[in-house]
C-alpha atoms as a PDB file:
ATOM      1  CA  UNK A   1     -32.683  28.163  -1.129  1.00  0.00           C
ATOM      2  CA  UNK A   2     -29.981  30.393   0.349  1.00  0.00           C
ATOM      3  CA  UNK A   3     -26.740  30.643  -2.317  1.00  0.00           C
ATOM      4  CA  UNK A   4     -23.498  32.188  -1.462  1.00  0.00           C
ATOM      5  CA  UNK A   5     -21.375  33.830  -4.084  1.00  0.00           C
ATOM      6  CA  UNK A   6     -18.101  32.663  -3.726  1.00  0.00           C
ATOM      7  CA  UNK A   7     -17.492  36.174  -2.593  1.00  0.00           C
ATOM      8  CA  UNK A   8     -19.897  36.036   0.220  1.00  0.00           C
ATOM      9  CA  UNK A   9     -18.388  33.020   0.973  1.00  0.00           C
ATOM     10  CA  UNK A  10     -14.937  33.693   1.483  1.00  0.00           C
ATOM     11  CA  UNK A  11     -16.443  36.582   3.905  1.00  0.00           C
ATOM     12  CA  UNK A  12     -18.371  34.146   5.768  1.00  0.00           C
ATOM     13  CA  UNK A  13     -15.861  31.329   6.060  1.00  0.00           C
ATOM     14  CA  UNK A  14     -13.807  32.692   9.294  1.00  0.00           C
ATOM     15  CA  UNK A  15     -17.467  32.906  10.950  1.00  0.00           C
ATOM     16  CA  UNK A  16     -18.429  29.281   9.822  1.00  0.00           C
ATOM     17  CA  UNK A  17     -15.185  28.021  12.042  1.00  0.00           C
ATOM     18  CA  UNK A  18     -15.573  30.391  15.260  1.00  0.00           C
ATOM     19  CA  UNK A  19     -17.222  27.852  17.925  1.00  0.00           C
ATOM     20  CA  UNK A  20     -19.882  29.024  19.920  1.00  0.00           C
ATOM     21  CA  UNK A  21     -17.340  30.168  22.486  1.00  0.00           C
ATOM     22  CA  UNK A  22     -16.234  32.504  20.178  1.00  0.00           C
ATOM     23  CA  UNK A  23     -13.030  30.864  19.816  1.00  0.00           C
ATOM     24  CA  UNK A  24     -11.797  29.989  16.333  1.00  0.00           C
ATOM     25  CA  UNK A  25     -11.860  25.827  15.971  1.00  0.00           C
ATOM     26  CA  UNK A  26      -8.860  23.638  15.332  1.00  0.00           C
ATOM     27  CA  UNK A  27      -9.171  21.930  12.701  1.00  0.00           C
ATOM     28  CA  UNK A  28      -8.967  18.059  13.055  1.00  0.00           C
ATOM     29  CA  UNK A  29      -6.102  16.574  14.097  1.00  0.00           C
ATOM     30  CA  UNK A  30      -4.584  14.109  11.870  1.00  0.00           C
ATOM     31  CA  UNK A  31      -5.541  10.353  12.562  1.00  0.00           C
ATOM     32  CA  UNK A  32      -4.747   6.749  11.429  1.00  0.00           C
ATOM     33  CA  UNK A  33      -6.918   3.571  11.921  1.00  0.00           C
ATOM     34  CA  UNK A  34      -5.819  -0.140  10.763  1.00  0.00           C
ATOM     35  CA  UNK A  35      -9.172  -0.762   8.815  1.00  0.00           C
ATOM     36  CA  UNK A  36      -7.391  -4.082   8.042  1.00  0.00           C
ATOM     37  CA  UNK A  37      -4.682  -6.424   8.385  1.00  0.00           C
ATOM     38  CA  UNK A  38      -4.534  -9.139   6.158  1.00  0.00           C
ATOM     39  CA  UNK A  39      -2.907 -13.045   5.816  1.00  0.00           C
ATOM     40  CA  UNK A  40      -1.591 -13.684   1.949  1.00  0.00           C
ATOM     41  CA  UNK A  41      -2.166 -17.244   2.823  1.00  0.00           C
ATOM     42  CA  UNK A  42      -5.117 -17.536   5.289  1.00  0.00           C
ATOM     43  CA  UNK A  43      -7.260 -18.267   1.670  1.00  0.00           C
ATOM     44  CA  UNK A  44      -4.777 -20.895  -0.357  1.00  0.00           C
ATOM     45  CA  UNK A  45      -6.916 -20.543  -3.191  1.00  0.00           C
ATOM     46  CA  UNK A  46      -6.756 -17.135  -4.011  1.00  0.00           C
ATOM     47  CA  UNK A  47      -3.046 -17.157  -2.921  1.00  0.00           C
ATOM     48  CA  UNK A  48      -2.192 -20.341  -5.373  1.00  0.00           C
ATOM     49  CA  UNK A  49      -4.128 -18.075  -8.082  1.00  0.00           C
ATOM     50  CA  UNK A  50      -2.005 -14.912  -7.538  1.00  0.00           C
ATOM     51  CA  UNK A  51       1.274 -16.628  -7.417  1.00  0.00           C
ATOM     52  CA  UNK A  52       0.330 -18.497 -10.430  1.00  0.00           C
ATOM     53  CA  UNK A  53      -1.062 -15.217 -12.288  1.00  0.00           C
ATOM     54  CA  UNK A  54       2.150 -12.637 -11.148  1.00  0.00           C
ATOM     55  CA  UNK A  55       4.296 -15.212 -12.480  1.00  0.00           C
ATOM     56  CA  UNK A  56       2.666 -15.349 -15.929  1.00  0.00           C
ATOM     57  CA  UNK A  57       2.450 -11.620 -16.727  1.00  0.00           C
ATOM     58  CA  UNK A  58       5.537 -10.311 -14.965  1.00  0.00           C
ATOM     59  CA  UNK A  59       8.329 -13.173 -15.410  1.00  0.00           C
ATOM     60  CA  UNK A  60       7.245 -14.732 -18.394  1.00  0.00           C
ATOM     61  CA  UNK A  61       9.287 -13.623 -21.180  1.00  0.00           C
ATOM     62  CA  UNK A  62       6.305 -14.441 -24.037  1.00  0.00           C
ATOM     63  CA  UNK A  63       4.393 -11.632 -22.005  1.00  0.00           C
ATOM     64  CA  UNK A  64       7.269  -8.911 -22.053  1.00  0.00           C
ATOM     65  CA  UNK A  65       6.464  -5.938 -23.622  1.00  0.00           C
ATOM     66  CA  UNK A  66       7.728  -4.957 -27.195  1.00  0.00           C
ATOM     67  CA  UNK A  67      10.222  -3.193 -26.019  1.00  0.00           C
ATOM     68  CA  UNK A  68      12.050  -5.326 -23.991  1.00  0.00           C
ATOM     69  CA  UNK A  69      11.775  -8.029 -26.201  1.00  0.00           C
ATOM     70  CA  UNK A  70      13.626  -5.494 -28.875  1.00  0.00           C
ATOM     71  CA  UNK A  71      16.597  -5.332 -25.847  1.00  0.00           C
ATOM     72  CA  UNK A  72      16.752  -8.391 -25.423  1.00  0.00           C
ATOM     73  CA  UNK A  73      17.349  -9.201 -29.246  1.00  0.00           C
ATOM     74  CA  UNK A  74      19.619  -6.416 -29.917  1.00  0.00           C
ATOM     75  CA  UNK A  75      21.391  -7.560 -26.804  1.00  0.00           C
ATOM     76  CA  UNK A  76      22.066 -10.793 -28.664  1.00  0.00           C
ATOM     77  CA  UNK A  77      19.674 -12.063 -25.671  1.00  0.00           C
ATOM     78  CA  UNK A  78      16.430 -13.277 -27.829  1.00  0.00           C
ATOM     79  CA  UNK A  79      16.883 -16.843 -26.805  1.00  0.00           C
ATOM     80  CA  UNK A  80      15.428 -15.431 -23.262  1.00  0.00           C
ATOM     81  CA  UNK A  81      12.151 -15.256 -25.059  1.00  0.00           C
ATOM     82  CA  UNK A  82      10.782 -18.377 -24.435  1.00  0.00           C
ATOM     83  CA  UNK A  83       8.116 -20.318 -22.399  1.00  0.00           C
ATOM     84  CA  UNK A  84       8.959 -20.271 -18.962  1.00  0.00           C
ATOM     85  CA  UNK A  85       9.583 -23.880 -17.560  1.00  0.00           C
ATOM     86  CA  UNK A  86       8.093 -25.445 -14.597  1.00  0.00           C
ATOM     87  CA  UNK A  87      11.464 -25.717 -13.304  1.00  0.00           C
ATOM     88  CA  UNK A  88      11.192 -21.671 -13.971  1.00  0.00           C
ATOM     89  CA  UNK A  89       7.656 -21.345 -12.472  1.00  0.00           C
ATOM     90  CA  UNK A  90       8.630 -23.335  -9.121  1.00  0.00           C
ATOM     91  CA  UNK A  91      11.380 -21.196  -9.128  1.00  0.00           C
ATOM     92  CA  UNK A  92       9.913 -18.410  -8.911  1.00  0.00           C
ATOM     93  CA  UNK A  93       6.819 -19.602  -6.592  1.00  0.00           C
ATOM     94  CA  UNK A  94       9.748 -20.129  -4.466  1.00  0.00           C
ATOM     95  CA  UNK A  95      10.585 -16.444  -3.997  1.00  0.00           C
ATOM     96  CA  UNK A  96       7.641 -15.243  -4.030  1.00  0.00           C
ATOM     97  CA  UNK A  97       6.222 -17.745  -0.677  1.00  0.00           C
ATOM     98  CA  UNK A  98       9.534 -17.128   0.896  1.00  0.00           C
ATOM     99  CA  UNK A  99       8.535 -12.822   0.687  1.00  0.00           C
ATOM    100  CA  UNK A 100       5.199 -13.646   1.372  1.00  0.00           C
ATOM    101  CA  UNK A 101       4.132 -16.584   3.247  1.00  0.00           C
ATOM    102  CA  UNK A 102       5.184 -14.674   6.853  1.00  0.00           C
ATOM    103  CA  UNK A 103       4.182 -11.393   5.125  1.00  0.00           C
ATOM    104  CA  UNK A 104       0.584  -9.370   5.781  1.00  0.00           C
ATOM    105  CA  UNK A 105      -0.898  -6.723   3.968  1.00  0.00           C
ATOM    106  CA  UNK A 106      -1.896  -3.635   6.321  1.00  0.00           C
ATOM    107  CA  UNK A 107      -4.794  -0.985   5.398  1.00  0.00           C
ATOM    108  CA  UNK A 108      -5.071   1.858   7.270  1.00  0.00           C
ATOM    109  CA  UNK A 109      -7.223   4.971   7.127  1.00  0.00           C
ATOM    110  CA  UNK A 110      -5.055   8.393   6.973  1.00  0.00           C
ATOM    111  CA  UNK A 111      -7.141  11.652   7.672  1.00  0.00           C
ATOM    112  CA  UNK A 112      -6.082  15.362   7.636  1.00  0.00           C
ATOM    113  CA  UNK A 113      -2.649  14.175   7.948  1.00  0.00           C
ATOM    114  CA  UNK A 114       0.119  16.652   8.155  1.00  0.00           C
ATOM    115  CA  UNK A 115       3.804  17.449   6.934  1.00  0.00           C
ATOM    116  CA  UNK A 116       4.897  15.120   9.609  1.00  0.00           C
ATOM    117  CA  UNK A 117       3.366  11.739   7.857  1.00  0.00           C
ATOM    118  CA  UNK A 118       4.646   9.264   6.121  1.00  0.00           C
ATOM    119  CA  UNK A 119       4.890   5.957   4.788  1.00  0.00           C
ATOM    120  CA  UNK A 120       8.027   5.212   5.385  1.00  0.00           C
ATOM    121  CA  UNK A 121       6.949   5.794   9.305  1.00  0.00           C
ATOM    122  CA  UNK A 122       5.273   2.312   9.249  1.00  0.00           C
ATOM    123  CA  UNK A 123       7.900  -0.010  11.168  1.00  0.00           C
ATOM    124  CA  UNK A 124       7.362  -2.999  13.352  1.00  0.00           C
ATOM    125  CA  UNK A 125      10.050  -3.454  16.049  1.00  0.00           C
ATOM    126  CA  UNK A 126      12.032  -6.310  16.700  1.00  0.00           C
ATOM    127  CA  UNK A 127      13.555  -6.442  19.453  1.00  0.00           C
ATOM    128  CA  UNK A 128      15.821  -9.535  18.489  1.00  0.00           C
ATOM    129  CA  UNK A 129      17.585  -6.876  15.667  1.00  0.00           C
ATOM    130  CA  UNK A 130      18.820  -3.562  15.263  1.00  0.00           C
ATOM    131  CA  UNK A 131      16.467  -0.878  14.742  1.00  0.00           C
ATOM    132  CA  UNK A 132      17.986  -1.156  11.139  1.00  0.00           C
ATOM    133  CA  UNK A 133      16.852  -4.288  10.474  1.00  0.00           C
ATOM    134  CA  UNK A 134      13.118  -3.756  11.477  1.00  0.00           C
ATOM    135  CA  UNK A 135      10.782  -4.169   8.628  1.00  0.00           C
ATOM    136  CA  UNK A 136       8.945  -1.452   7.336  1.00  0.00           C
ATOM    137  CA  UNK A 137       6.259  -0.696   4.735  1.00  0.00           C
ATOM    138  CA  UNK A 138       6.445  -1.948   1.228  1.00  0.00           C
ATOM    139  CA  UNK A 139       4.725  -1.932  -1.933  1.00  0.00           C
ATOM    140  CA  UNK A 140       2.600   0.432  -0.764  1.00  0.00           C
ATOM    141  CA  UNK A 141      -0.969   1.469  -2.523  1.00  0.00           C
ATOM    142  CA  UNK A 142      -2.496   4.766  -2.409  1.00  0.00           C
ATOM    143  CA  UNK A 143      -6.649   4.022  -2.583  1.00  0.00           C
ATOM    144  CA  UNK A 144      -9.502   6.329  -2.247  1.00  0.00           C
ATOM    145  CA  UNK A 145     -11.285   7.227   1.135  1.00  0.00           C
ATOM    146  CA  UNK A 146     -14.047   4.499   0.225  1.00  0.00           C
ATOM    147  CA  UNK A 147     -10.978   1.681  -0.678  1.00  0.00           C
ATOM    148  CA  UNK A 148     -12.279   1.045  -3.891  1.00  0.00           C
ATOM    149  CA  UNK A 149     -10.043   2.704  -6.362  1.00  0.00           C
ATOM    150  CA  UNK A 150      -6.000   3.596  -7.041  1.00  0.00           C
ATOM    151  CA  UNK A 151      -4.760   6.832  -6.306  1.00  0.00           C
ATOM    152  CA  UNK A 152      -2.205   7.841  -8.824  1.00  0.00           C
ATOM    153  CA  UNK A 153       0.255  10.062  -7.251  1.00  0.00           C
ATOM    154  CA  UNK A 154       1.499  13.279  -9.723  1.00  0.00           C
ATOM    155  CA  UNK A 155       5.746  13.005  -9.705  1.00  0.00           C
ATOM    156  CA  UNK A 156       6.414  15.579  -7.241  1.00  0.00           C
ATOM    157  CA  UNK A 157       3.752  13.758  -4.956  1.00  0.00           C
ATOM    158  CA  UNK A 158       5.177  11.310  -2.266  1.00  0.00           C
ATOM    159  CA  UNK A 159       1.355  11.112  -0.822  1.00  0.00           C
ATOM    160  CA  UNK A 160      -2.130  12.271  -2.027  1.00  0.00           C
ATOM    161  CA  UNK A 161      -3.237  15.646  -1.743  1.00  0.00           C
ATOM    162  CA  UNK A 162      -6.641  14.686  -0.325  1.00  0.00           C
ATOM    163  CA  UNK A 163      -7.570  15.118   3.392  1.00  0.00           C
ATOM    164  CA  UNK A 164      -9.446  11.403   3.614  1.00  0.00           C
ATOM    165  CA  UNK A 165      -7.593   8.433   1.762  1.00  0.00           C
ATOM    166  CA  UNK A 166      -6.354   4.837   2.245  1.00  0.00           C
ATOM    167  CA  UNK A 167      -2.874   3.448   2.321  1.00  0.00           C
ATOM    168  CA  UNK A 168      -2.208  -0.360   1.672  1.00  0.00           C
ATOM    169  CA  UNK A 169       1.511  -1.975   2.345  1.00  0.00           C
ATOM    170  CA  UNK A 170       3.354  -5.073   3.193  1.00  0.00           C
ATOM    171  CA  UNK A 171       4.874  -5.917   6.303  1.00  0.00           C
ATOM    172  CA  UNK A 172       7.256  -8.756   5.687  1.00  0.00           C
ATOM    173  CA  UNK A 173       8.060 -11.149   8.764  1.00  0.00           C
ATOM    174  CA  UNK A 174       5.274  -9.957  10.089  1.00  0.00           C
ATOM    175  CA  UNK A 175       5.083 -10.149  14.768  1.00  0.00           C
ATOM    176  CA  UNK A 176       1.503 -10.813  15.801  1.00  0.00           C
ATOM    177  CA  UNK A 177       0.679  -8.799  18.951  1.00  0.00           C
ATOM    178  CA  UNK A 178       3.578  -6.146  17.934  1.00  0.00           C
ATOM    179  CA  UNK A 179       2.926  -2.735  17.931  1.00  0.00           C
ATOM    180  CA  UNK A 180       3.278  -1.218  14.469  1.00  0.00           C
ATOM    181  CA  UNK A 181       4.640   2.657  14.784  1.00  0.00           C
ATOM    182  CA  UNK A 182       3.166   5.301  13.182  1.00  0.00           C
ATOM    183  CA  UNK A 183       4.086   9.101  11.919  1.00  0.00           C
ATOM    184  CA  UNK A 184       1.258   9.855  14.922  1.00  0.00           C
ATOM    185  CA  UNK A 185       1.856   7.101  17.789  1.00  0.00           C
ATOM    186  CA  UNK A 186       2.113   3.313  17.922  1.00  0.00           C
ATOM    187  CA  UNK A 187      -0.865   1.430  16.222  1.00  0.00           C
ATOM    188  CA  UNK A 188      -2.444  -1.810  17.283  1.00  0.00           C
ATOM    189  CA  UNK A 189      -3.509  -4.210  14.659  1.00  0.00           C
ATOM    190  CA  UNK A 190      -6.370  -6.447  14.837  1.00  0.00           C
ATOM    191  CA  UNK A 191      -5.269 -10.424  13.991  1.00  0.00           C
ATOM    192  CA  UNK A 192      -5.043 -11.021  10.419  1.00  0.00           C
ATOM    193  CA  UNK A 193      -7.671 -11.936   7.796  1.00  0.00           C
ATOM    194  CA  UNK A 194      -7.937 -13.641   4.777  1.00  0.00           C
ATOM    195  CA  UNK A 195      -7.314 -10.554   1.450  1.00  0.00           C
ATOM    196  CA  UNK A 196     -10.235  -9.028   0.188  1.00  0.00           C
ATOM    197  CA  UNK A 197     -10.551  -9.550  -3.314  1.00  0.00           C
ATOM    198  CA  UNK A 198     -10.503  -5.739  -4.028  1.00  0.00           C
ATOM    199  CA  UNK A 199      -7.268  -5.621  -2.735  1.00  0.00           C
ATOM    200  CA  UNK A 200      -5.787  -8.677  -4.607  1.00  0.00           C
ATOM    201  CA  UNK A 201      -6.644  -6.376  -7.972  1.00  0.00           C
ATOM    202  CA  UNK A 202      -5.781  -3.228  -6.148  1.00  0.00           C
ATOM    203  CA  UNK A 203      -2.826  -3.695  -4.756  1.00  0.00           C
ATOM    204  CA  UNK A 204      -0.360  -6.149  -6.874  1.00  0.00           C
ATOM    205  CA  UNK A 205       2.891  -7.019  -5.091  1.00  0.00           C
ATOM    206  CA  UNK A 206       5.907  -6.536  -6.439  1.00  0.00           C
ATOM    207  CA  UNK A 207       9.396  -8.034  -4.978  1.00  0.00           C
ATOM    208  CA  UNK A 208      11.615  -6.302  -3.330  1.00  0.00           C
ATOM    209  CA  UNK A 209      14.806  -4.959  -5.554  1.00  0.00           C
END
């Protein structure tokens, strides 16, 4: 078997990219694909589940962590920490189908991309509003290239490093048959689909501040 040092290598690496031309070869261009765009609702099951589950680790106060609960006592606030009520719980069901009922969840492939992307380049136009009032992405999830695992981003990261990865958002309000714009071009997204259950574990929403 042939074996390159890493020296021989590195000499050897312009040559790998010349084409047969003898031109050097651009490298890939960068590229997005919706590999999915998905209804919260289209399964009610797994939607009722969700709801029910978000609202019993993240608003009620029995689940807070230590340290909160501490605040909350040496606010003179520990009579917060109590069972929710289903007053509370319908409550908050409440918000959460009024974010999410109209809302889909969008997956798309990024490869090689470049200084230029970005998530915050994911809008969908309404032509009824101001471009300031257009919703764009949300929430969003960084997963590996295969969509099966989180991407934790370092702090000086806004996006991972890798040249092959998926990115998972929310569109609120969302426009069937509306373009959704891109860092590279407009994108057209297939018609929804019920939420994988990868993505349900994946990619937890959270409500807007």
């Amino acid at each position: 078997m042939l074996r390159l040092s890493a020296l021989s290598l590195l000499f050897f690496w312009p040559l790998l990219c010349v084409s047969p031309s003898g031109v050097m070869a651009d490298p890939a261009p960068p590229s997005l694909e919706i590999i999915g765009l998905y209804s919260f609702r289209a399964n009610r099951t797994e939607y009722d589940r969700f709801l029910a589950r978000t609202i019993e680790e993240v608003h009620n106060p029995l689940n807070f962590s230590e340290n909160l609960k501490n605040f909350l006592r040496d606010q003179g606030r520990g009579d917060e920490i109590r069972p929710l009520s289903r007053e509370d719980r319908e409550e908050w069901e409440g918000i959460y189908r009024a974010h999410l009922d109209e809302a889909v969840l969008v997956e798309v492939m990024v490869t090689n991309p470049d200084a230029r992307f970005s998530v915050g380049h994911f809008i969908q136009p309404d032509p009824s509003r101001p471009p300031g009032q257009w919703q764009a992405a949300w929430n969003e999830t960084f997963l590996t290239a295969d969509g099966e695992s989180r991407i934790e981003l370092a702090d000086t990261e806004k996006v991972p490093s890798s040249s092959r990865y998926r990115v998972v958002f929310v569109i609120h309000y969302w426009r069937q048959g509306t373009p959704l714009q891109s860092s590279y071009g407009d994108l057209t997204p297939p018609l929804p689909e019920p939420v994988p259950a990868r993505l349900w574990r994946l990619a937890p929403y959270e409500l807007p501040d």
